[in-house]
C-alpha atoms as a PDB file:
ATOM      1  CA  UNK A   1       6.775  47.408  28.850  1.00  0.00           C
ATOM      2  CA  UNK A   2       8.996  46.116  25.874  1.00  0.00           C
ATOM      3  CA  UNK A   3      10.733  43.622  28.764  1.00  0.00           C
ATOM      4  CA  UNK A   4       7.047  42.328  29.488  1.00  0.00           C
ATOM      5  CA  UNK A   5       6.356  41.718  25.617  1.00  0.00           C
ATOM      6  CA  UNK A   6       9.243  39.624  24.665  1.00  0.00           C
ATOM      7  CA  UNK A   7       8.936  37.663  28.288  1.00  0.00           C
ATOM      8  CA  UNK A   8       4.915  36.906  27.072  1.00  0.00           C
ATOM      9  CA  UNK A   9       6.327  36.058  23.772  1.00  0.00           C
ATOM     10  CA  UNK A  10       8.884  34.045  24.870  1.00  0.00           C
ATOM     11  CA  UNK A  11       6.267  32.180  26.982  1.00  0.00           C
ATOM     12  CA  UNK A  12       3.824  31.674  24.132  1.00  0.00           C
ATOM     13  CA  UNK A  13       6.547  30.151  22.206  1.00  0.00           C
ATOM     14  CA  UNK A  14       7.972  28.119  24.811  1.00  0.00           C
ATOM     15  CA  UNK A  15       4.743  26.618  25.342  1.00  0.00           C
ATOM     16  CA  UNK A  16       4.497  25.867  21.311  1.00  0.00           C
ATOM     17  CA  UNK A  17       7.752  24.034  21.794  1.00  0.00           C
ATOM     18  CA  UNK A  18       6.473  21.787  24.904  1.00  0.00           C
ATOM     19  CA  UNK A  19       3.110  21.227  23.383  1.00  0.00           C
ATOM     20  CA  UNK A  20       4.892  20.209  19.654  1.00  0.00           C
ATOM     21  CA  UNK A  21       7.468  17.995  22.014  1.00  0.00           C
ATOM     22  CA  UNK A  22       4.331  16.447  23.922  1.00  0.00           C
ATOM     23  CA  UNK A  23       2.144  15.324  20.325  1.00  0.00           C
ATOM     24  CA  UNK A  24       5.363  14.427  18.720  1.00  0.00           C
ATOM     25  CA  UNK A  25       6.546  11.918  21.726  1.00  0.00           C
ATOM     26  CA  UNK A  26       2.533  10.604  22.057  1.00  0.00           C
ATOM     27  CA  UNK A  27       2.967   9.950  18.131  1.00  0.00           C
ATOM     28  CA  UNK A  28       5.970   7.882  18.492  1.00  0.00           C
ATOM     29  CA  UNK A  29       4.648   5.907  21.229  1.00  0.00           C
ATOM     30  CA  UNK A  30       1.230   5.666  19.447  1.00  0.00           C
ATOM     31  CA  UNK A  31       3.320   4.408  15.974  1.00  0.00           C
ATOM     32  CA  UNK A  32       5.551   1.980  17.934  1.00  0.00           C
ATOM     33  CA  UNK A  33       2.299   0.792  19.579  1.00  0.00           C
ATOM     34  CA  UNK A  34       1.096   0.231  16.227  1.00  0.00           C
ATOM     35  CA  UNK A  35       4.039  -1.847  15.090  1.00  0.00           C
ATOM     36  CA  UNK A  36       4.284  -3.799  17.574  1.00  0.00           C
ATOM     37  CA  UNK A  37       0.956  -5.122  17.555  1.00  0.00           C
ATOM     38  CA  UNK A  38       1.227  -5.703  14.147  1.00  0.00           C
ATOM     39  CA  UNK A  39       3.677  -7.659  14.108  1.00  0.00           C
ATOM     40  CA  UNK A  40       3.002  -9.662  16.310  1.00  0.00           C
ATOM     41  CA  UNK A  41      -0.784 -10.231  15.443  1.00  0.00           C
ATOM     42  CA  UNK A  42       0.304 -10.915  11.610  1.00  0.00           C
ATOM     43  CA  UNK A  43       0.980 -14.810  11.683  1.00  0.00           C
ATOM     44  CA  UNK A  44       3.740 -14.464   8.983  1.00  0.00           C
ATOM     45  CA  UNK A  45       5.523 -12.415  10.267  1.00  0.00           C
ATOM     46  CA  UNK A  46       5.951 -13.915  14.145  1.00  0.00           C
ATOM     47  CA  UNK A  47       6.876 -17.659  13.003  1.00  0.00           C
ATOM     48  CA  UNK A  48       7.474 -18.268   9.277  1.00  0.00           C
ATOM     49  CA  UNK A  49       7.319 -21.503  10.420  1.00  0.00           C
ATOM     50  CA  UNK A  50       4.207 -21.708  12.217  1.00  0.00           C
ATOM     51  CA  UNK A  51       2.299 -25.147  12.039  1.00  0.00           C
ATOM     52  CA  UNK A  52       4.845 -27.144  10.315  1.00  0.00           C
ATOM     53  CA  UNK A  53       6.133 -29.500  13.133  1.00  0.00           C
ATOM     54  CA  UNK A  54       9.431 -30.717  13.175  1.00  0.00           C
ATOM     55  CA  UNK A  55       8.839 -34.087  11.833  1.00  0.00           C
ATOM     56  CA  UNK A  56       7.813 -32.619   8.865  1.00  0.00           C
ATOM     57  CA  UNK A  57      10.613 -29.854   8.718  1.00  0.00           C
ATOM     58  CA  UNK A  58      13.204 -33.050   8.841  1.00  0.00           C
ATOM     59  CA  UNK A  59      10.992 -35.122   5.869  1.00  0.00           C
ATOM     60  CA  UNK A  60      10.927 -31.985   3.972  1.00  0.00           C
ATOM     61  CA  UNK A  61      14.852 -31.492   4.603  1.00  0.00           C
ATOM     62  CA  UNK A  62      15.458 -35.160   3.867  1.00  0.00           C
ATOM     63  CA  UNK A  63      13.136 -35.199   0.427  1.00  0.00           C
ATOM     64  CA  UNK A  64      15.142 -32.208  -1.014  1.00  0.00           C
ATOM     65  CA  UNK A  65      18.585 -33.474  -0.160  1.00  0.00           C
ATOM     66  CA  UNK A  66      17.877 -36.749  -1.929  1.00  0.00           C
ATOM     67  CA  UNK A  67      16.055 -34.660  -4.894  1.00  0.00           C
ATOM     68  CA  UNK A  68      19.332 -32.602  -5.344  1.00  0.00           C
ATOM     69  CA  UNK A  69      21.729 -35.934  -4.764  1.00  0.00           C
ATOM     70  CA  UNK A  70      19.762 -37.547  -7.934  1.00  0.00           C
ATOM     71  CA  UNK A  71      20.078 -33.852  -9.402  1.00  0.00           C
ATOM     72  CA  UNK A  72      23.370 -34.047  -9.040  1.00  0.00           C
ATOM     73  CA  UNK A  73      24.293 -37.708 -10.072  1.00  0.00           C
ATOM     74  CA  UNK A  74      22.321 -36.511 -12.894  1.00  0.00           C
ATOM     75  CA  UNK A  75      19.629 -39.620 -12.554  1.00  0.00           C
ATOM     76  CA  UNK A  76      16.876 -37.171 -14.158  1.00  0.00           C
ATOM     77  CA  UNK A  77      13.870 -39.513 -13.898  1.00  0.00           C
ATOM     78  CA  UNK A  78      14.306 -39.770 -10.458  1.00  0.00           C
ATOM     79  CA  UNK A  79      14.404 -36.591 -10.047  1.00  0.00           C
ATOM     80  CA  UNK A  80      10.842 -36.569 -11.654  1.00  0.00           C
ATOM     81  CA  UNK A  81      10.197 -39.032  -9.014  1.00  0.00           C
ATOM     82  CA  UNK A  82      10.135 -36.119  -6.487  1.00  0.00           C
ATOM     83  CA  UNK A  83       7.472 -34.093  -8.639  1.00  0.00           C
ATOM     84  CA  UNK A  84       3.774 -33.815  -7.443  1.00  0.00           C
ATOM     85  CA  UNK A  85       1.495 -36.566  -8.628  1.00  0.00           C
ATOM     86  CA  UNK A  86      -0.143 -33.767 -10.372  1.00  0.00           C
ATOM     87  CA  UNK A  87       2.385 -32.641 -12.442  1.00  0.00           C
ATOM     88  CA  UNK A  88       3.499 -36.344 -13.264  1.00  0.00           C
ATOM     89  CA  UNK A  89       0.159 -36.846 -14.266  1.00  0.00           C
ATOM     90  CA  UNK A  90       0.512 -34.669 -17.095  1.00  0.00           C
ATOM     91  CA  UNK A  91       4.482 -35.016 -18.172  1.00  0.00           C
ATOM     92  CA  UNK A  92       5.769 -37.901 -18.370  1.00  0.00           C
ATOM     93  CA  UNK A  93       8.948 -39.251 -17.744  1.00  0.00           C
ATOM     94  CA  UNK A  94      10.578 -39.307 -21.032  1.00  0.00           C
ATOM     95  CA  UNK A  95      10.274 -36.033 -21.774  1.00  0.00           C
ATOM     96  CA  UNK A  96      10.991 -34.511 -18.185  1.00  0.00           C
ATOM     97  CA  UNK A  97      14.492 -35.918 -18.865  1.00  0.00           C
ATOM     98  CA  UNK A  98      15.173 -34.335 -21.339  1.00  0.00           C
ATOM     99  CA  UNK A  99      15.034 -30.374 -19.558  1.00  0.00           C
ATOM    100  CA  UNK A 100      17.875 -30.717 -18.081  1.00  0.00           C
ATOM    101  CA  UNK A 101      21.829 -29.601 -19.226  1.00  0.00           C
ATOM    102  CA  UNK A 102      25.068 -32.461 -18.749  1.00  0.00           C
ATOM    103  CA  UNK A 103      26.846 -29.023 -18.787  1.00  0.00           C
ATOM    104  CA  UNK A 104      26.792 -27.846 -14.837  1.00  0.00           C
ATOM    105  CA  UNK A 105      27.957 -29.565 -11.944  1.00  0.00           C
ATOM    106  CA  UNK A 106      26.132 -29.062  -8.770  1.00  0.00           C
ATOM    107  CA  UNK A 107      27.297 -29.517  -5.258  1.00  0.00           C
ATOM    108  CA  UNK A 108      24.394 -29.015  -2.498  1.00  0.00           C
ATOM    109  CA  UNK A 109      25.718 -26.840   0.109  1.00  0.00           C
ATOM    110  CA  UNK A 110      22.350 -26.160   2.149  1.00  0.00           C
ATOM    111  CA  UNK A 111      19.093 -26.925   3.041  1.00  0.00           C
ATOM    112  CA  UNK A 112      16.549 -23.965   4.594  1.00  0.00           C
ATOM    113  CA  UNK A 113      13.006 -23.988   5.038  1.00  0.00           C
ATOM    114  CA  UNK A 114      12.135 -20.316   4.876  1.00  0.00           C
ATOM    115  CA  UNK A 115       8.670 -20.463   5.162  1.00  0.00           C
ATOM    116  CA  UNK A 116       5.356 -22.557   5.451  1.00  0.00           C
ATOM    117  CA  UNK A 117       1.831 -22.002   4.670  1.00  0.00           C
ATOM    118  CA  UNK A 118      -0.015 -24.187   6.628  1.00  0.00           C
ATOM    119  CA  UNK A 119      -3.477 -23.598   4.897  1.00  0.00           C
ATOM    120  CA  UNK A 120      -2.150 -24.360   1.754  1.00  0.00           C
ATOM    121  CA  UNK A 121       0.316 -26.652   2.577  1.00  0.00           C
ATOM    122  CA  UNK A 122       2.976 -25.131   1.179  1.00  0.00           C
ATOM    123  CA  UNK A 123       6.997 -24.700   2.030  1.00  0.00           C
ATOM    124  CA  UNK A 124       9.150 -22.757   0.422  1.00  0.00           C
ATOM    125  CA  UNK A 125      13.048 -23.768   0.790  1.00  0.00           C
ATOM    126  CA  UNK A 126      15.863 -22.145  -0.296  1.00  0.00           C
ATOM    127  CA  UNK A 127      18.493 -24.321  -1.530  1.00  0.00           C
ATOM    128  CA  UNK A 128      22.120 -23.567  -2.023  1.00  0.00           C
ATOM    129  CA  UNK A 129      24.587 -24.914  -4.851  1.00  0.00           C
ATOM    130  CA  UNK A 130      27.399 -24.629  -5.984  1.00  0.00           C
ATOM    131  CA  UNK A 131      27.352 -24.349  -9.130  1.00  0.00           C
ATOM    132  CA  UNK A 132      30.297 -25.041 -11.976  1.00  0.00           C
ATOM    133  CA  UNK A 133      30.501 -25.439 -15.815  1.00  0.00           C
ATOM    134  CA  UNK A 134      31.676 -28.645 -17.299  1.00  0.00           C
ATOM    135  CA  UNK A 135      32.351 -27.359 -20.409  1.00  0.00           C
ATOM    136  CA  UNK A 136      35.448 -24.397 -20.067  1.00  0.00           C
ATOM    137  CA  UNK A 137      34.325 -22.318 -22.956  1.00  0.00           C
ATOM    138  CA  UNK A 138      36.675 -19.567 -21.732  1.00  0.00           C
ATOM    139  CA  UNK A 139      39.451 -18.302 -19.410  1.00  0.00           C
ATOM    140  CA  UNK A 140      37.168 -16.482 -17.993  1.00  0.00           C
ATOM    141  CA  UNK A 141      35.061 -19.430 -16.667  1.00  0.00           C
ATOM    142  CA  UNK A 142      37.988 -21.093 -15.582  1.00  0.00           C
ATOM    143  CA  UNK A 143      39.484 -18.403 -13.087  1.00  0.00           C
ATOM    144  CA  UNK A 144      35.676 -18.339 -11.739  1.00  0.00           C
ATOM    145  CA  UNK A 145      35.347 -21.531 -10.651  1.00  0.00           C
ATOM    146  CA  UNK A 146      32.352 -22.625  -9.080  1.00  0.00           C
ATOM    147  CA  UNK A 147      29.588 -20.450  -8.135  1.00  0.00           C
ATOM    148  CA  UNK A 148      27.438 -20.054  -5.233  1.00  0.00           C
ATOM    149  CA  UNK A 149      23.628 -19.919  -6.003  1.00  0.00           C
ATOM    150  CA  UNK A 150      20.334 -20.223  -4.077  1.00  0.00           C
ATOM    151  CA  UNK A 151      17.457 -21.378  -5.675  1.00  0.00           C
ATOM    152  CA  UNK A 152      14.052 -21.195  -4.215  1.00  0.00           C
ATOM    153  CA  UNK A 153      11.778 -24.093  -4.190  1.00  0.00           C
ATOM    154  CA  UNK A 154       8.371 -24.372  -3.827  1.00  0.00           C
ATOM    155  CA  UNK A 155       7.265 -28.282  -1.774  1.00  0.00           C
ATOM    156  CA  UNK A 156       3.548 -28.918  -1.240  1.00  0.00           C
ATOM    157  CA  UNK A 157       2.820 -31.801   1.730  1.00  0.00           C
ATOM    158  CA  UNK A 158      -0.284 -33.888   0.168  1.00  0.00           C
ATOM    159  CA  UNK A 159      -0.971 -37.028   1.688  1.00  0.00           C
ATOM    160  CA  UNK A 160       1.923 -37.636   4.231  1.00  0.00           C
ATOM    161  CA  UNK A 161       4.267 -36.537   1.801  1.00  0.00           C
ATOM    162  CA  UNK A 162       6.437 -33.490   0.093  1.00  0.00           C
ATOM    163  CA  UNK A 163       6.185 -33.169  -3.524  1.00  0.00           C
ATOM    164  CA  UNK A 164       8.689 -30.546  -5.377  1.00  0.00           C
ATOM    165  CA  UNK A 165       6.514 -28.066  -7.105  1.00  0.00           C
ATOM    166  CA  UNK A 166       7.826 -27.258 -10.709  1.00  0.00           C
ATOM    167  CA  UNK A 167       5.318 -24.844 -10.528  1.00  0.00           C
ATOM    168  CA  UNK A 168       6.732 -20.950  -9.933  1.00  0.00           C
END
């Protein structure tokens, strides 16, 4: 009789253990199915990218390379050439200048378009520098050299063309 019990028992539990296997590999299937379509129904997520053709992804390229080139040549009013008509609008020229330190050097290293909002118009790029004080204050500063940086930029396309946004 006690050889009977423990069998029964051992069935009941044995069928636990297929029945908590079964739910637990539906659930997995069921949160992978989830996931997936997601992923790819959520537009930023698929193609960062998405509706920026690649005309504009080489304009936008080209307008921060020659942004950073007058950055680094340190020709500050052109650089406030390559603000939005917005922002130029309301600061002028004269005093843009004047934000910005003789004290770095800058060497552009990179160009990448990370992402694109299409309703708004939007890209953002990260841009990467090197980066290296004119002025050696310190040993210090001197054994590190130049640094690598990557600064995120925010370019808005109005009117057939990108226009840095000083805007963060």
């Amino acid at each position: 009789m006690e050889c009977c019990i423990i069998a029964a028992n051992s069935t009941k539990k044995g069928n636990k253990d297929n029945m908590l296997h079964h739910y637990l590999r539906n659930f997995r299937a069921l949160l992978l199915t989830f996931f997936v379509g997601v992923l790819s129904a959520s537009p930023g997520w698929t193609d960062a990218l998405d509706g920026l053709t690649p005309e504009q992804q080489a304009a936008l390229e080209q307008r921060v390379r020659e942004r950073w080139q007058a950055m680094i040549e340190r020709d500050f009013g052109q650089v406030w050439e390559y603000s939005t008509p917005t922002f130029r609008g309301v600061f002028p020229k004269s005093m843009y200048v004047h934000n910005f330190s003789y004290a770095v050097d800058w060497e552009l290293t990179s160009i990448e378009v990370v992402n694109y909002d299409a309703v708004a118009a939007v890209a953002s790029v990260a841009v990467g520098v090197m980066s290296q004080s004119t002025k050696q204050v310190s040993s210090a500063s001197r054994a590190l050299g130049a640094v690598p940086i990557t600064i995120r930029e925010k370019w808005i396309f109005t009117d057939g063309e990108w226009w840095h946004s000083t805007n963060e």
